[in-house]
N, C-alpha and C. Protein backbone atom coordinates (compact mmCIF):
# COMPACT_ATOMS: atom_id res chain seq x y z
N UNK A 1 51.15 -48.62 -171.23
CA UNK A 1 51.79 -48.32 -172.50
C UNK A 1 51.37 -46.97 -173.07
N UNK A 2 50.18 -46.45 -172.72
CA UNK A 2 49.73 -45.10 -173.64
C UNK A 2 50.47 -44.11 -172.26
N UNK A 3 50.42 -44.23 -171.27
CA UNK A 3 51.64 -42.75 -171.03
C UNK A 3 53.04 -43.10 -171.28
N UNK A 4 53.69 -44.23 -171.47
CA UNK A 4 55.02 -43.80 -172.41
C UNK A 4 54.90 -43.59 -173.29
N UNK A 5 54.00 -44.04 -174.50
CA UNK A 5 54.10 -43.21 -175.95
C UNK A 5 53.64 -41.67 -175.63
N UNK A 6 52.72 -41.37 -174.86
CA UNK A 6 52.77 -39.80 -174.68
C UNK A 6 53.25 -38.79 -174.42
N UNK A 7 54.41 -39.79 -173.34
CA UNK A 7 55.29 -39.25 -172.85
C UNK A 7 56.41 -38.89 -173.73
N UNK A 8 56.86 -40.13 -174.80
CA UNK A 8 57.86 -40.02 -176.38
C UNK A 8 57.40 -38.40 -177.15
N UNK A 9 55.65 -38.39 -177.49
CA UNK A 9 55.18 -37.63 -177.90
C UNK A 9 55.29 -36.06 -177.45
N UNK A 10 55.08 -36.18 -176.15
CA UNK A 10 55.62 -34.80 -175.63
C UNK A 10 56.90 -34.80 -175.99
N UNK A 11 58.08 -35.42 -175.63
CA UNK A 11 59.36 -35.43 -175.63
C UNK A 11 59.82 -34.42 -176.72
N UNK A 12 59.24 -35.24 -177.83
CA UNK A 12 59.44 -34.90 -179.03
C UNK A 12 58.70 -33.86 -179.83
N UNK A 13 57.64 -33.29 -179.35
CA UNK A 13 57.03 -32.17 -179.58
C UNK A 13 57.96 -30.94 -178.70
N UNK A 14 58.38 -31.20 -177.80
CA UNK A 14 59.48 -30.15 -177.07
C UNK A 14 60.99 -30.12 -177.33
N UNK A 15 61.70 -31.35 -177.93
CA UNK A 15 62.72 -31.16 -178.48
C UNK A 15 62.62 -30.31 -180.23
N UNK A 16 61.23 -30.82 -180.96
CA UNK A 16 61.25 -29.80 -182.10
C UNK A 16 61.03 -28.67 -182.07
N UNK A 17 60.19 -27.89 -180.73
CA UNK A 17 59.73 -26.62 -180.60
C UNK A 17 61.45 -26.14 -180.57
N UNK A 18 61.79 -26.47 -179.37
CA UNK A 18 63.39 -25.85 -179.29
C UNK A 18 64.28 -25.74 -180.17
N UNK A 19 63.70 -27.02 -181.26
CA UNK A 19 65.18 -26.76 -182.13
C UNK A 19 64.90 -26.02 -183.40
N UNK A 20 63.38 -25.86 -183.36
CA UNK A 20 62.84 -25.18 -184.74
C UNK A 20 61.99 -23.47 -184.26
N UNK A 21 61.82 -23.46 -183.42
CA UNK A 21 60.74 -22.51 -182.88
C UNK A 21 62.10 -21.45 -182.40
N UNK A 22 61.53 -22.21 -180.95
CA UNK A 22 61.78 -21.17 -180.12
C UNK A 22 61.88 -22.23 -178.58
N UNK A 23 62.61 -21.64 -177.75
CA UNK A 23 63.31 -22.41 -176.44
C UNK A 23 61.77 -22.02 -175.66
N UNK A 24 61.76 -20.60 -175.74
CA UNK A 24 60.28 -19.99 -174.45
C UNK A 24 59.37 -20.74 -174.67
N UNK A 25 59.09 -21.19 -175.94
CA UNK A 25 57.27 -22.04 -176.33
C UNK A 25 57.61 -23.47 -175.78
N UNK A 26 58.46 -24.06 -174.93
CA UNK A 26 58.38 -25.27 -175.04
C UNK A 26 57.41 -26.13 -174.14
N UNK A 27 57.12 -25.06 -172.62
CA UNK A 27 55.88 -25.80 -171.94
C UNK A 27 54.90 -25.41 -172.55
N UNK A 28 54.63 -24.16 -173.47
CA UNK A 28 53.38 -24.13 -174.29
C UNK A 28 52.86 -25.50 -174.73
N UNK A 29 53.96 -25.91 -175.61
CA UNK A 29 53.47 -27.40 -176.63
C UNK A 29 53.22 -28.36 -175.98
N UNK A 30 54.21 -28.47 -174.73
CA UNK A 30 53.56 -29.68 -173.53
C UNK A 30 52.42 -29.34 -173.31
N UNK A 31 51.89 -28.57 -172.98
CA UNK A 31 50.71 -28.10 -172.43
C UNK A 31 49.41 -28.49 -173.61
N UNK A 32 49.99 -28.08 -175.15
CA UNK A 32 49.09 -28.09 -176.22
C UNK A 32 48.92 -29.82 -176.24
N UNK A 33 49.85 -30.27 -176.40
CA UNK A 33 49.79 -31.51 -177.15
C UNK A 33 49.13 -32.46 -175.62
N UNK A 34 48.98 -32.39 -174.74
CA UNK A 34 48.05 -33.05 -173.78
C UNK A 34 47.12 -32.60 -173.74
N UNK A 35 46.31 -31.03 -173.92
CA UNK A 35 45.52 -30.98 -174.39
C UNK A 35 44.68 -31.58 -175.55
N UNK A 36 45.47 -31.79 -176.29
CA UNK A 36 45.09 -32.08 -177.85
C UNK A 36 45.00 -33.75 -177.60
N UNK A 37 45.61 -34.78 -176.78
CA UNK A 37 45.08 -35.53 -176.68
C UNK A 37 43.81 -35.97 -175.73
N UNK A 38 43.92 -35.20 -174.66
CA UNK A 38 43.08 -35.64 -173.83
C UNK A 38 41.16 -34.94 -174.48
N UNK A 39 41.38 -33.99 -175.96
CA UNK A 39 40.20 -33.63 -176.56
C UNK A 39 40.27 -34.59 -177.11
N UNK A 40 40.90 -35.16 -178.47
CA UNK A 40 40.79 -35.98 -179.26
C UNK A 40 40.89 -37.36 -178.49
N UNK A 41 41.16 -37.97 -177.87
CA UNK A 41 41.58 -39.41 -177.13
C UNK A 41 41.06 -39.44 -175.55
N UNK A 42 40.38 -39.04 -175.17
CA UNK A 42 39.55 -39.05 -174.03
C UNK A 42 39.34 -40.56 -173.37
N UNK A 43 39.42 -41.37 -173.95
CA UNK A 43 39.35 -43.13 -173.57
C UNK A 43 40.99 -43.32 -173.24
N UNK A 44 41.80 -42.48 -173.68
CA UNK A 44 42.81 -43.26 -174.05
C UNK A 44 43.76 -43.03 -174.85
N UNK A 45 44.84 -43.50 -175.37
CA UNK A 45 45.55 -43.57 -176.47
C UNK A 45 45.34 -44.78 -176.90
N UNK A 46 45.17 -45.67 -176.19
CA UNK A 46 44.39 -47.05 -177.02
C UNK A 46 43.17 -47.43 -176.52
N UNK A 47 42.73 -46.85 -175.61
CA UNK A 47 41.23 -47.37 -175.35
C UNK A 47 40.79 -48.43 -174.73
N UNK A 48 41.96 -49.07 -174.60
CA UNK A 48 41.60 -50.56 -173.55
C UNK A 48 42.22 -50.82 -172.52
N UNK A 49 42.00 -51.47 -171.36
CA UNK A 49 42.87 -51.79 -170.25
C UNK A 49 43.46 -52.79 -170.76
N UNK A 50 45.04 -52.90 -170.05
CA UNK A 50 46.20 -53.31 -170.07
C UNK A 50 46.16 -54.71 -169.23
């Protein structure tokens, strides 16, 4: 379950870059926002096995 919500999360961090930003930044934010979880959420997105 935590790589499809991450996967939603990217989704949607790359459909707003494009529609608000800019088209070029959009593997940037993929790139940021898995970063940004795998600093902050290192266990996980929920932390427990499934």
């Amino acid at each position: 379950p935590g790589a499809l919500v991450a996967a939603y999360a990217i989704g949607f961090a790359e459909t707003g870059t494009t529609m608000m930003i800019d088209a070029r930044l959009r593997g940037a934010v993929a790139f940021a926002v898995m970063i940004a979880i795998i600093v902050f959420r290192p266990q996980g997105l929920f932390g427990r096995e499934v």
